[in-house]
C-alpha atoms as a PDB file:
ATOM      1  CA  UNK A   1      -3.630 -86.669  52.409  1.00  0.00           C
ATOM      2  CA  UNK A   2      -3.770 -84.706  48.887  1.00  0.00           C
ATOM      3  CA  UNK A   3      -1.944 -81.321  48.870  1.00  0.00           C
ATOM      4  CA  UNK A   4      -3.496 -78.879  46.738  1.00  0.00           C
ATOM      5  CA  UNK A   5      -0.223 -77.331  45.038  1.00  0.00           C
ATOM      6  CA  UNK A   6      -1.750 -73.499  44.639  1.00  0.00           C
ATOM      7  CA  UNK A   7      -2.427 -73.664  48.572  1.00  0.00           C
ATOM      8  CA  UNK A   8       1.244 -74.826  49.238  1.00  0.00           C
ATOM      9  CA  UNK A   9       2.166 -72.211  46.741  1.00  0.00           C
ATOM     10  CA  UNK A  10       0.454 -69.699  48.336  1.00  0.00           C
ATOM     11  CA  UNK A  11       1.919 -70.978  51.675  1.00  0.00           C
ATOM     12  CA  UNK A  12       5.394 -70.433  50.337  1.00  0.00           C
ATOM     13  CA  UNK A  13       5.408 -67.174  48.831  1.00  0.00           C
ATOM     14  CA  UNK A  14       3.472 -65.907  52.224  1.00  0.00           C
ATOM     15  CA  UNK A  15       6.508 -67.772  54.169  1.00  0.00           C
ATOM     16  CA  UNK A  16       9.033 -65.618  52.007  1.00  0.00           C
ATOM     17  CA  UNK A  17       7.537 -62.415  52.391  1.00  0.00           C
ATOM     18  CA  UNK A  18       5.646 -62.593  55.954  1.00  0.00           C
ATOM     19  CA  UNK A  19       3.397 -59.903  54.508  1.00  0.00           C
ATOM     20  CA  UNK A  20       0.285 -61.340  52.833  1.00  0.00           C
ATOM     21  CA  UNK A  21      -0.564 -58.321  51.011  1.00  0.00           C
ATOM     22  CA  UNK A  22       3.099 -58.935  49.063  1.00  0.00           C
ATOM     23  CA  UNK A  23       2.645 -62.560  48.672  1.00  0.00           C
ATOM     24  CA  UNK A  24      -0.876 -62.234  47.237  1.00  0.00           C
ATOM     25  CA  UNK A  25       0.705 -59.402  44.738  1.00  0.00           C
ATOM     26  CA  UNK A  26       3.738 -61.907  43.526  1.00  0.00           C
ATOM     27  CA  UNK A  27       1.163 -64.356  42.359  1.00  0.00           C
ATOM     28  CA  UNK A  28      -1.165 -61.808  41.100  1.00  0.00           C
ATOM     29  CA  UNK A  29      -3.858 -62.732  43.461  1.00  0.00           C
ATOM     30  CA  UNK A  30      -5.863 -60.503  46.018  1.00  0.00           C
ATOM     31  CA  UNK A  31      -4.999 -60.724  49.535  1.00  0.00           C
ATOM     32  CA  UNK A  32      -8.230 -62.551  50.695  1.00  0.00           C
ATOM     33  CA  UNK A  33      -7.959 -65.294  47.937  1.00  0.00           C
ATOM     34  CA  UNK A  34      -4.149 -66.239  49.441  1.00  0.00           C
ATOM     35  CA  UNK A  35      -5.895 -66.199  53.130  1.00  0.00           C
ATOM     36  CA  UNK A  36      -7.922 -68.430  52.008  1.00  0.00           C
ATOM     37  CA  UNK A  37      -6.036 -70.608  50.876  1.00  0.00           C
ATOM     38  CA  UNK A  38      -3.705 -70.652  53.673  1.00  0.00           C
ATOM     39  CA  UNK A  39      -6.441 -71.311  55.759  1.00  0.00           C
ATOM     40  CA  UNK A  40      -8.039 -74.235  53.728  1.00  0.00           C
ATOM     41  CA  UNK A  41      -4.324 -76.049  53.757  1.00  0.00           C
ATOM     42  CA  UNK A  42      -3.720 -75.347  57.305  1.00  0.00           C
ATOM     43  CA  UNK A  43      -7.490 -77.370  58.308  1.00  0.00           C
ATOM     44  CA  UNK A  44      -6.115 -79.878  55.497  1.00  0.00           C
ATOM     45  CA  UNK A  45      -3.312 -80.433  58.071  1.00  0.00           C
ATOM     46  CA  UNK A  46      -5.129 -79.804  61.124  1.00  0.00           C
ATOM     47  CA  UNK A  47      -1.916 -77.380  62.392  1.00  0.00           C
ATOM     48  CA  UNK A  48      -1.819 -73.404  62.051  1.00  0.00           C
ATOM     49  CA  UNK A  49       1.255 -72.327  59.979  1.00  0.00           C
ATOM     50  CA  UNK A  50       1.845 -68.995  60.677  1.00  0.00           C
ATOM     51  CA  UNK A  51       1.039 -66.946  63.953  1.00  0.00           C
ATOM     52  CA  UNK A  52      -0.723 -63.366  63.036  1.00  0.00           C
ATOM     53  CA  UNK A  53      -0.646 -60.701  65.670  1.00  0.00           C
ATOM     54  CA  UNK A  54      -0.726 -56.994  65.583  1.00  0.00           C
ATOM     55  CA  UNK A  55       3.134 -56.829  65.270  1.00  0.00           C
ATOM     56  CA  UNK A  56       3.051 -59.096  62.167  1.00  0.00           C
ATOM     57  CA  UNK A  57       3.020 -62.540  60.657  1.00  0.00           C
ATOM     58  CA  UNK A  58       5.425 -65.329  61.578  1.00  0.00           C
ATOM     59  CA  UNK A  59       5.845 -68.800  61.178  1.00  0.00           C
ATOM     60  CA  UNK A  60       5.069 -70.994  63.872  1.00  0.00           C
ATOM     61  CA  UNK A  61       7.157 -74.286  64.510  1.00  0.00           C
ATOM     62  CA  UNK A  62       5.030 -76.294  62.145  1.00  0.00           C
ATOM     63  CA  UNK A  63       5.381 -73.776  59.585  1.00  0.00           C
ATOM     64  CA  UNK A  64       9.343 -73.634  59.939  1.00  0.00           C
ATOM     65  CA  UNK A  65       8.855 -77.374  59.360  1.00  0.00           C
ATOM     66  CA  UNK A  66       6.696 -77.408  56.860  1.00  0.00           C
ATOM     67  CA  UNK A  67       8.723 -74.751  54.918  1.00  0.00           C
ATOM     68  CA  UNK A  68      11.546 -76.834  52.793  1.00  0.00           C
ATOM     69  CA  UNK A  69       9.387 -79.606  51.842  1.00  0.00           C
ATOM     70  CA  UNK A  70       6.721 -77.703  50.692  1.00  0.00           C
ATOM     71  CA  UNK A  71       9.182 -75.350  48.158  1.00  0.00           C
ATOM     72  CA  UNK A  72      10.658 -78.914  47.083  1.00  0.00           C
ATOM     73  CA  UNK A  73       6.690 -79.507  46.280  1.00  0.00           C
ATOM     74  CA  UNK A  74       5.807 -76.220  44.365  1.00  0.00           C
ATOM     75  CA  UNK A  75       9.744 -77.095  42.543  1.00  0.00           C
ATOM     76  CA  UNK A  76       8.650 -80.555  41.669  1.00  0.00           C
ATOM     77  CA  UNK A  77       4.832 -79.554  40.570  1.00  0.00           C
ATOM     78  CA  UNK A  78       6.784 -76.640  38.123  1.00  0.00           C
ATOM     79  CA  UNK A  79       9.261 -79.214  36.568  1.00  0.00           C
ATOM     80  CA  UNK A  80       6.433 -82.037  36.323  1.00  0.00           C
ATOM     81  CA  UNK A  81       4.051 -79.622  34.309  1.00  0.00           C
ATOM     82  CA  UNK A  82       6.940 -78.031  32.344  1.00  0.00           C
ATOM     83  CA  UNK A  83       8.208 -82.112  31.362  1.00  0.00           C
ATOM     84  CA  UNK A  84       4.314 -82.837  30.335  1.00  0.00           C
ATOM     85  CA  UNK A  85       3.655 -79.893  28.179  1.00  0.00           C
ATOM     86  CA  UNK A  86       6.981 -80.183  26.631  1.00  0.00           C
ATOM     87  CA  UNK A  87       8.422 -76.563  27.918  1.00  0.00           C
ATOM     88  CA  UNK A  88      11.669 -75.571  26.537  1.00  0.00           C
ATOM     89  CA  UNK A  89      11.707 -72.009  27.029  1.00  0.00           C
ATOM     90  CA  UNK A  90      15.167 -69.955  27.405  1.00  0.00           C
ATOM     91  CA  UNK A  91      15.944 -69.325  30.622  1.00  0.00           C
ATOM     92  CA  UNK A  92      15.771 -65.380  31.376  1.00  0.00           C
ATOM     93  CA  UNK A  93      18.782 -64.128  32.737  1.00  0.00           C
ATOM     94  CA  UNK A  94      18.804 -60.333  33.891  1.00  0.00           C
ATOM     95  CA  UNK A  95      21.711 -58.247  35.050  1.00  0.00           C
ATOM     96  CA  UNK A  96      22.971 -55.378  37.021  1.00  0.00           C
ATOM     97  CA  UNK A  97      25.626 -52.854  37.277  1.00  0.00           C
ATOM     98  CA  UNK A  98      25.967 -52.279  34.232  1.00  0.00           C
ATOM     99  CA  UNK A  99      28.821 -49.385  34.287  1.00  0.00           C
ATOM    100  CA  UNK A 100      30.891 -52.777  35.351  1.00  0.00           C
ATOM    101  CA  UNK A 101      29.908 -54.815  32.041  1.00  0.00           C
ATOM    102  CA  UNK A 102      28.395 -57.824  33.559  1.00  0.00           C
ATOM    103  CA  UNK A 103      27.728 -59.521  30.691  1.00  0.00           C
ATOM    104  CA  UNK A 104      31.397 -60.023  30.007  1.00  0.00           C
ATOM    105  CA  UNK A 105      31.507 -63.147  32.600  1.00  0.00           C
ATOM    106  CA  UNK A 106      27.854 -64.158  31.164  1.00  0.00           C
ATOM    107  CA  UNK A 107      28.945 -64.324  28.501  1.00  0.00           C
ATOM    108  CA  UNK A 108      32.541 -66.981  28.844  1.00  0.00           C
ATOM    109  CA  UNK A 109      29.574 -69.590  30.125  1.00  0.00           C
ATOM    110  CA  UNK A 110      26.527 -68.715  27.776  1.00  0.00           C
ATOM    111  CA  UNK A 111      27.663 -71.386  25.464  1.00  0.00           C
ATOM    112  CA  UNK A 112      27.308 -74.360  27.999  1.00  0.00           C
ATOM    113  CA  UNK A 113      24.477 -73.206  30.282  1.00  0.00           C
ATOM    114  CA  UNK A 114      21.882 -73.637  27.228  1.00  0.00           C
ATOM    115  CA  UNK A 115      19.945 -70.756  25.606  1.00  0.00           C
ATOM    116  CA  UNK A 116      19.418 -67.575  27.947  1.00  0.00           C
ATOM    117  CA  UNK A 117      17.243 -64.556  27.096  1.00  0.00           C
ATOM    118  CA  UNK A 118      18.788 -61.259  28.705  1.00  0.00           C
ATOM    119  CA  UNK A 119      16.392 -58.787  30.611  1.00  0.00           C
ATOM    120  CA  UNK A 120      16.491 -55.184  31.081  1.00  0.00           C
ATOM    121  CA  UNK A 121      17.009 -54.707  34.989  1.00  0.00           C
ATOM    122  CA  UNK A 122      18.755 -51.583  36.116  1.00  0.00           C
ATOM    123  CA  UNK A 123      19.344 -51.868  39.554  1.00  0.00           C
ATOM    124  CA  UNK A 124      19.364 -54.547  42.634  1.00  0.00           C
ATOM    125  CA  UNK A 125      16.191 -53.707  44.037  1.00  0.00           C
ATOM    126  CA  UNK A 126      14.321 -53.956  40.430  1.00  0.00           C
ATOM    127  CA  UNK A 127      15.795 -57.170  39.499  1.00  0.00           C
ATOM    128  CA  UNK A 128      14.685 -58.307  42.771  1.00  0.00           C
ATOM    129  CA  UNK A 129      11.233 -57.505  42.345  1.00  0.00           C
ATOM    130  CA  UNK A 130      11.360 -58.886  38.572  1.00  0.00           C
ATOM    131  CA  UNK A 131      12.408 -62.276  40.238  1.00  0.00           C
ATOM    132  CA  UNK A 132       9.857 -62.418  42.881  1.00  0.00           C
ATOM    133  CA  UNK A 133       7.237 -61.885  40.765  1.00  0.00           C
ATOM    134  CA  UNK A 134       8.394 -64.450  38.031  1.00  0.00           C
ATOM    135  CA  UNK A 135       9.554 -62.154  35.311  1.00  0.00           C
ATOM    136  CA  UNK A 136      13.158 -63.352  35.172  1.00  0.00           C
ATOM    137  CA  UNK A 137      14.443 -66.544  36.663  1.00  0.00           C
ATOM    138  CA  UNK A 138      17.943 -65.647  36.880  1.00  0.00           C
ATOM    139  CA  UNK A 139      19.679 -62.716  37.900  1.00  0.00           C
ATOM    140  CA  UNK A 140      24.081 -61.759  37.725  1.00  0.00           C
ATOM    141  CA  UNK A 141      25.738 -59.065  39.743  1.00  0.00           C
ATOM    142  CA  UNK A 142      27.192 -57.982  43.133  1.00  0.00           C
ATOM    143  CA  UNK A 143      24.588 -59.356  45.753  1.00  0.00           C
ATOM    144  CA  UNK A 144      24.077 -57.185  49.167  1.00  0.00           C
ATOM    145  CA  UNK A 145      22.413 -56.866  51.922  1.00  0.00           C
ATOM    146  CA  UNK A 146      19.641 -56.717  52.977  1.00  0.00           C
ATOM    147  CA  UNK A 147      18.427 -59.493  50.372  1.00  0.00           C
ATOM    148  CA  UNK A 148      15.131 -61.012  50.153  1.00  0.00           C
ATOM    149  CA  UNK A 149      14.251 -63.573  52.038  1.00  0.00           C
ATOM    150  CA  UNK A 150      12.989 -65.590  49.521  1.00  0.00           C
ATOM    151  CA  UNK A 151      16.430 -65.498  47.263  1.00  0.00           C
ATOM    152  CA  UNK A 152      19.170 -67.970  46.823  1.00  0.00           C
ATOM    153  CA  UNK A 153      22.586 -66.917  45.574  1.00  0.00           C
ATOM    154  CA  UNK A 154      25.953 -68.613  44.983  1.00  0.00           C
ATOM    155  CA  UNK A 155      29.030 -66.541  43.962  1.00  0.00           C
ATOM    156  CA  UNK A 156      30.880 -67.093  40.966  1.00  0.00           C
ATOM    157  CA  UNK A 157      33.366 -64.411  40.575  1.00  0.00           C
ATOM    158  CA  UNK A 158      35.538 -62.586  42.830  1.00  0.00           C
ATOM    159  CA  UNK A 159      37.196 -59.764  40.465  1.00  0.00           C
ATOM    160  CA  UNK A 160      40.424 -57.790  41.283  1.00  0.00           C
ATOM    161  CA  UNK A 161      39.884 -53.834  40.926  1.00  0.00           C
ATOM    162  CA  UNK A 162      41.869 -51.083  39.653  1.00  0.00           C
ATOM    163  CA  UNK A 163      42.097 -48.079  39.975  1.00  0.00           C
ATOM    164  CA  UNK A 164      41.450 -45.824  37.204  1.00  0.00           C
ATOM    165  CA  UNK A 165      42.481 -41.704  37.305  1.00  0.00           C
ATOM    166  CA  UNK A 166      44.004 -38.590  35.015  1.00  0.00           C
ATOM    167  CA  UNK A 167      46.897 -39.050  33.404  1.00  0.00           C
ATOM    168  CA  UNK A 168      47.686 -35.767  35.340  1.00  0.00           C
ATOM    169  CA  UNK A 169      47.033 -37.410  38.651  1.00  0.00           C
ATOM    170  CA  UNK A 170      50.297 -37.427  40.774  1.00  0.00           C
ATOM    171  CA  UNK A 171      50.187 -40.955  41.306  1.00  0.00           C
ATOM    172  CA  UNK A 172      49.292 -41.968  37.692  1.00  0.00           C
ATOM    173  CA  UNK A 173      52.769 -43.203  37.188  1.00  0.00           C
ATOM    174  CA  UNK A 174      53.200 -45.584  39.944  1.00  0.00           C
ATOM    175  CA  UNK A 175      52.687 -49.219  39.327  1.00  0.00           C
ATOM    176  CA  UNK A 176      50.665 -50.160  41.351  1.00  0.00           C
ATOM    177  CA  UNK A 177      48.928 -48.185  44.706  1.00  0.00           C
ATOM    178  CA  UNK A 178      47.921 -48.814  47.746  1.00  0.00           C
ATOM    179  CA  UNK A 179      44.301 -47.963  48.685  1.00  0.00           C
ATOM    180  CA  UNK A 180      44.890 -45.759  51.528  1.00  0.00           C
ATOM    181  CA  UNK A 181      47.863 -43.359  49.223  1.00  0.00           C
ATOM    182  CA  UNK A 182      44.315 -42.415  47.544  1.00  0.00           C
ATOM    183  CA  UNK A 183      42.877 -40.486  50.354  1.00  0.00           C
ATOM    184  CA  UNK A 184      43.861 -37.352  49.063  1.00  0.00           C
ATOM    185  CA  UNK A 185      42.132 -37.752  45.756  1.00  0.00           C
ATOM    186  CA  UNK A 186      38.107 -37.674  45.256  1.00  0.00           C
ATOM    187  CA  UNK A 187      36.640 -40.587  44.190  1.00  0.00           C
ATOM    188  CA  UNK A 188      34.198 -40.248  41.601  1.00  0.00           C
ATOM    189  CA  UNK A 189      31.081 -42.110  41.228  1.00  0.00           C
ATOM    190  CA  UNK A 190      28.544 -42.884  38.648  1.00  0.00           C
ATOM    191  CA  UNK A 191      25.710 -41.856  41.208  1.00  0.00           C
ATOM    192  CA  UNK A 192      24.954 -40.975  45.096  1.00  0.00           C
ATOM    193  CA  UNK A 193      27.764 -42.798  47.260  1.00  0.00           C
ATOM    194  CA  UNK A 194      25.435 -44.060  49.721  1.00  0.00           C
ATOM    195  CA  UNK A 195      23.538 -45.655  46.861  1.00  0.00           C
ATOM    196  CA  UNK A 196      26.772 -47.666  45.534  1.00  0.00           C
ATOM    197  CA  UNK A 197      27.275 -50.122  47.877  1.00  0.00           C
ATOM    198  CA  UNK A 198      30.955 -51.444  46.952  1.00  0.00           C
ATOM    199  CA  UNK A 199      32.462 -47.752  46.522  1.00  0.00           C
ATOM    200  CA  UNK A 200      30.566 -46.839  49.242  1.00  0.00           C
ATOM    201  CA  UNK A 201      32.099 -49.795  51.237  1.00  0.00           C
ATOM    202  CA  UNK A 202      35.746 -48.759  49.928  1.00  0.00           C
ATOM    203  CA  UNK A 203      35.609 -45.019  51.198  1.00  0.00           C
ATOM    204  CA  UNK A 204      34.646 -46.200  54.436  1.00  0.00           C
ATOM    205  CA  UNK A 205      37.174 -49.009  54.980  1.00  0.00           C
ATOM    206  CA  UNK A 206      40.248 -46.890  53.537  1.00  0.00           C
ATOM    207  CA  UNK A 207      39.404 -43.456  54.847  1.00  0.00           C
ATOM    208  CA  UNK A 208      38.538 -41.565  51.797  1.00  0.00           C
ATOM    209  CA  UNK A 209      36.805 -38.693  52.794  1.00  0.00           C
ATOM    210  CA  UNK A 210      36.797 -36.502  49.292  1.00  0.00           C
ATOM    211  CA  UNK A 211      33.539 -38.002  46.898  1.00  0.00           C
ATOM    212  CA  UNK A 212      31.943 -36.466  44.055  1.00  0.00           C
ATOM    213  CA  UNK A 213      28.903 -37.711  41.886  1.00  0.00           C
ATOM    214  CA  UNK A 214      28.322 -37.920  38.215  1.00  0.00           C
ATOM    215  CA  UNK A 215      25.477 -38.758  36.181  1.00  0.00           C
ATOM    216  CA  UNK A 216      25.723 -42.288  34.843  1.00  0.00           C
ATOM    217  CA  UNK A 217      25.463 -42.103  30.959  1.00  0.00           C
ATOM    218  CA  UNK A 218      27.851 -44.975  29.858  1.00  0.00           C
ATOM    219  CA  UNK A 219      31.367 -45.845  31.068  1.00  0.00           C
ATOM    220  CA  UNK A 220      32.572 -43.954  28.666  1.00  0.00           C
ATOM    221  CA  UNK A 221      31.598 -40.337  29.677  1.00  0.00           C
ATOM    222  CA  UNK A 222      32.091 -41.396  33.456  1.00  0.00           C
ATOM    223  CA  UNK A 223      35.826 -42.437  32.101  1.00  0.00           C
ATOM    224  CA  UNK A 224      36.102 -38.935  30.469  1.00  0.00           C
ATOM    225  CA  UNK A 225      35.002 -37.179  33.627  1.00  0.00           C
ATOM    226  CA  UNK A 226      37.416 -38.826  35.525  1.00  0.00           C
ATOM    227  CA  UNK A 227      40.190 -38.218  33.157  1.00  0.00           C
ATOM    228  CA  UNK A 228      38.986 -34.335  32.851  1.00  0.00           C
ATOM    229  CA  UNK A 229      40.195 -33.849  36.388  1.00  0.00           C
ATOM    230  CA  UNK A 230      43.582 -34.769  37.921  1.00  0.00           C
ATOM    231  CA  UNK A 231      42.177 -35.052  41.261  1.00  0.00           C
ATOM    232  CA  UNK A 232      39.638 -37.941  40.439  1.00  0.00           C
ATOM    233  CA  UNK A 233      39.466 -41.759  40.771  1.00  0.00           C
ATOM    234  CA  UNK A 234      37.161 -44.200  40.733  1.00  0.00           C
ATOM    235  CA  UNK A 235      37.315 -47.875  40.603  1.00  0.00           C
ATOM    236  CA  UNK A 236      36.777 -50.612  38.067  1.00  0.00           C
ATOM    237  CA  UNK A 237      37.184 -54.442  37.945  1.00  0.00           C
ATOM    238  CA  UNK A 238      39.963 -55.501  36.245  1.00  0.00           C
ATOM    239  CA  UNK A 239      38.717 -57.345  33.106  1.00  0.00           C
ATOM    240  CA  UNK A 240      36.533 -54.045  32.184  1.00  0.00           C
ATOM    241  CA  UNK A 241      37.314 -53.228  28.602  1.00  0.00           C
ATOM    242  CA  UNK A 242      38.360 -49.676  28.727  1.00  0.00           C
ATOM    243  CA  UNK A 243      37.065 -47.378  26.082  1.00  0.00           C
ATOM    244  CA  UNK A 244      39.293 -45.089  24.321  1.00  0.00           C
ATOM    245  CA  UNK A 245      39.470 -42.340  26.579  1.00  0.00           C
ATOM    246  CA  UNK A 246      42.343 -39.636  26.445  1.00  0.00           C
ATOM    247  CA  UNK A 247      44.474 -39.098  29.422  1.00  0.00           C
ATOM    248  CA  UNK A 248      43.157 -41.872  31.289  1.00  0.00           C
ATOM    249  CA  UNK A 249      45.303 -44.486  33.495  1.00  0.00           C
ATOM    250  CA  UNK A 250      44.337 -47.867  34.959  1.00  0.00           C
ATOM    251  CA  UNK A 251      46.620 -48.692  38.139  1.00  0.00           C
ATOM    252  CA  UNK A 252      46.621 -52.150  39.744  1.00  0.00           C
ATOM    253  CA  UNK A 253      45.788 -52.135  43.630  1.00  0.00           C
ATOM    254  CA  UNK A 254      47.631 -54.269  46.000  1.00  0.00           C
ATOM    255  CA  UNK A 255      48.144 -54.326  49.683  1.00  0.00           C
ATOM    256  CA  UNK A 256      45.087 -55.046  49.931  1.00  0.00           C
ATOM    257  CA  UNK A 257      43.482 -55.559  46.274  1.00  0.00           C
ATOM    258  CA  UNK A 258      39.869 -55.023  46.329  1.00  0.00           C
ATOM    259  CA  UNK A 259      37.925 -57.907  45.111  1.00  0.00           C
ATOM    260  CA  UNK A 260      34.538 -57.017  43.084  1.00  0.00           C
ATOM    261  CA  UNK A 261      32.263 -60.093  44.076  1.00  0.00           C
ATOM    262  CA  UNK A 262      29.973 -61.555  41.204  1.00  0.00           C
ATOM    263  CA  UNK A 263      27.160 -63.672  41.723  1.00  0.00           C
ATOM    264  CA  UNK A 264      24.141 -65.213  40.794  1.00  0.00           C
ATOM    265  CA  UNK A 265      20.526 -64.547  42.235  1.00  0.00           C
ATOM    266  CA  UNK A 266      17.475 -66.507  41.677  1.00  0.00           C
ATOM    267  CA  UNK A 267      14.053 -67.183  43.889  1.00  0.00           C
ATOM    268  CA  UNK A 268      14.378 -70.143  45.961  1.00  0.00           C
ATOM    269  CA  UNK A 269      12.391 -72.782  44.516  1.00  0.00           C
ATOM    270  CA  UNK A 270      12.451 -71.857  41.059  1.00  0.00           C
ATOM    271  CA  UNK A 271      12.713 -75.394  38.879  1.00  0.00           C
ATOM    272  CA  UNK A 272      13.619 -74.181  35.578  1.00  0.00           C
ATOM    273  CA  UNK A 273      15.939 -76.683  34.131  1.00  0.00           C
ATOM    274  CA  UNK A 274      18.289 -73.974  32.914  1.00  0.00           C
ATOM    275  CA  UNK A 275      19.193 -72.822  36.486  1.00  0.00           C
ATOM    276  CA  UNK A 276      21.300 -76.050  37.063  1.00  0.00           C
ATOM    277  CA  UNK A 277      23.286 -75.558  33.517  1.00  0.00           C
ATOM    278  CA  UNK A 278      23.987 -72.006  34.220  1.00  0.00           C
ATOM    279  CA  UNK A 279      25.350 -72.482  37.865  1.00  0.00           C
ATOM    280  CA  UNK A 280      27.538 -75.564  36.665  1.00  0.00           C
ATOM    281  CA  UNK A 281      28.282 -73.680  34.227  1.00  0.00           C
ATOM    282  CA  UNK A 282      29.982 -70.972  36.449  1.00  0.00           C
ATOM    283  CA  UNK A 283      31.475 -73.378  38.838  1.00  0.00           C
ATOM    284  CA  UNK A 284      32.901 -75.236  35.872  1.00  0.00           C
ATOM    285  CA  UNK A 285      34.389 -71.686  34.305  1.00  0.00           C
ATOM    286  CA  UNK A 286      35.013 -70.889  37.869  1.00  0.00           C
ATOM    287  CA  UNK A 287      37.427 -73.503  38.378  1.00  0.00           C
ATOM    288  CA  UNK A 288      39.400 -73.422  35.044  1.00  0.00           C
ATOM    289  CA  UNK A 289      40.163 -69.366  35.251  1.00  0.00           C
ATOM    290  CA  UNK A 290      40.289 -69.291  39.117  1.00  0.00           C
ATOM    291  CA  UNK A 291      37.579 -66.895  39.931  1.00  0.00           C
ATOM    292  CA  UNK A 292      37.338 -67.666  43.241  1.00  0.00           C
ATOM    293  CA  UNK A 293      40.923 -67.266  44.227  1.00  0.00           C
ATOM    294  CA  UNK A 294      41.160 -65.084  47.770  1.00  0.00           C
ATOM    295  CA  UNK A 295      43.965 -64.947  50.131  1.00  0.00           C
ATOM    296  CA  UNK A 296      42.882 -62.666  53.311  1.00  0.00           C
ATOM    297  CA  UNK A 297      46.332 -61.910  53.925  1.00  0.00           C
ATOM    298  CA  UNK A 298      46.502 -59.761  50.643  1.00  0.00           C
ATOM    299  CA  UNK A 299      42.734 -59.185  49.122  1.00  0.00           C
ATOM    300  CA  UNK A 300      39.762 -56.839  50.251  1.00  0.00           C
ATOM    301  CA  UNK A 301      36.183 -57.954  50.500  1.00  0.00           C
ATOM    302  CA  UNK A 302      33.366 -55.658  51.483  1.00  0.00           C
ATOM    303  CA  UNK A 303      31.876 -58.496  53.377  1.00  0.00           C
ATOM    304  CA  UNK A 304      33.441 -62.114  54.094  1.00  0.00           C
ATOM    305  CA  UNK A 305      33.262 -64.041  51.371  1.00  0.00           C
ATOM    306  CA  UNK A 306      30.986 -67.363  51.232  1.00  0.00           C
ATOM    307  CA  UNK A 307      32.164 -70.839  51.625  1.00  0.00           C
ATOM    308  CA  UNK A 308      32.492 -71.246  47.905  1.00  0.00           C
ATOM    309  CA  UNK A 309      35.035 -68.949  48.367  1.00  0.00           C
ATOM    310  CA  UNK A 310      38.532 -70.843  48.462  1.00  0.00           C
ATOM    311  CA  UNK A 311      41.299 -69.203  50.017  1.00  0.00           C
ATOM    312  CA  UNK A 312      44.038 -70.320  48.212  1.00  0.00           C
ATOM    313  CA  UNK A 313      46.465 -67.549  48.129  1.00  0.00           C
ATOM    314  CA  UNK A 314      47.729 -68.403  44.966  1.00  0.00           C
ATOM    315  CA  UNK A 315      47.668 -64.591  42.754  1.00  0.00           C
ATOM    316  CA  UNK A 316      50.187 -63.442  45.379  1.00  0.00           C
END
């Protein structure tokens, strides 16, 4: 039996999204040409795939089975055509949350993950349609839910955060603080709260009631806002290059320390050579400046981290 690859193709990208009208759009094909073609591979294998009813689409137990092999077969068929026609393009790498300079972990593995072209995605949701519809192939920032079903991640990073406030702030002295001796301050954001999922995720766990919303135009007029006004904080990972702003302070947390997690994003079955270099890459770098260090007794995630997450305890 002879697969036809743009049948399986179609097949997976319907599997993903469970909406033909999406899948058809990610391969730039009309709805009725993807039914077709779904329908053509499922007499091929004498076995209906998915199970349409007014309430949806879903897989049926021969399409759950079907599923893996067939994105190792759309994989394989995109490496095999890319090793005949000689393809060596860069792999294109986009990123997000920018106010949090991504690119500054980027760019510690650049030089051993091969040559990557960077893309212009603001947010989670636009990078996410730029790698479902084959724009990008790579994608770096803080993954969460709900994510795509057709997405893979792996983290690389988990970053301490600080807190950064006014000079004039009363607790702009201390050494370090505790989240919860903020709640009498107003955390400041670089957009709607409900919008920013880790800040968002920090008012709610600690109790901060008092928020306030800025316009994002670079980290260093949301720094200036927040050093304009002694009542203000906001957070920042550790490793964020601070510009010079006046009257600012950056104060450790501890007890717990929130942990800013980093990761890579890419769509599942996506061959591209380059993806392999970059994520050894980041488990390589990973290892040598312990960016996965976390010790539940003393650090903060928004959500558990993932097994690649080791918890060693050793930063406290």
């Amino acid at each position: 039996m002879d697969l036809d690859v743009a049948q399986v193709r179609a097949f997976v990208r319907a599997a993903e999204e469970l909406h033909f009208g999406r899948a058809a759009g990610t391969l730039s094909i009309s709805q009725q040409a993807l039914s077709k073609r779904i329908a053509r591979l499922e007499t091929l294998l004498g076995t209906e795939l998915f199970q349409r009813s007014g309430t949806g689409v879903h897989l049926t137990d021969a399409g759950q089975r079907f599923l893996p092999p067939a994105r190792h077969t759309v994989a394989a068929a995109d490496a095999a055509v890319a090793a005949a026609v000689g393809e060596d393009r860069a792999l294109r790498v986009d990123v997000w949350g920018h106010l949090y300079e991504p690119m500054r972990t980027l760019a510690q593995v650049a030089g051993r993950a091969g040559e990557l072209v960077l893309g212009h995605g603001r947010d989670l949701p636009s990078v996410t349609d730029a790698l479902m519809h084959g724009d990008i192939d790579a994608a770096f920032g803080r993954v969460h839910p709900p994510l795509h079903a057709g997405l893979a991640h792996r983290l690389v990073r988990l970053e301490p955060v600080d807190a950064v406030l006014s000079a004039d702030h009363p607790l702009a002295a201390e050494p370090g603080l505790r989240p919860d001796q903020l709640r009498g301050s107003v955390l400041w954001s670089p957009g709607a709260l409900d919008r920013l999922d880790f800040l968002h995720q920090f008012a709610e766990r600690f109790d901060i009631r008092n928020s306030a919303a800025g316009v994002n135009l670079g980290l260093a007029h949301f720094l200036t806002e927040v050093a304009d006004d002694p009542t203000r904080f906001s957070l920042l990972p550790a490793d964020v290059p601070l510009p010079e702003v006046p009257g600012l302070r950056s104060v450790p947390l501890v007890d717990p320390t929130p942990l800013y997690a980093w990761s890579l994003l890419w769509r599942t079955g996506n061959g591209h050579p380059g993806l392999h270099s970059l994520t050894a890459a980041c488990a390589t770098e990973a290892g040598h400046s312990r960016w996965l260090e976390y010790n539940p007794a003393h650090d903060w995630l928004p959500e558990p981290p993932t097994d690649h997450a080791q918890d060693r305890g050793k930063r406290h």
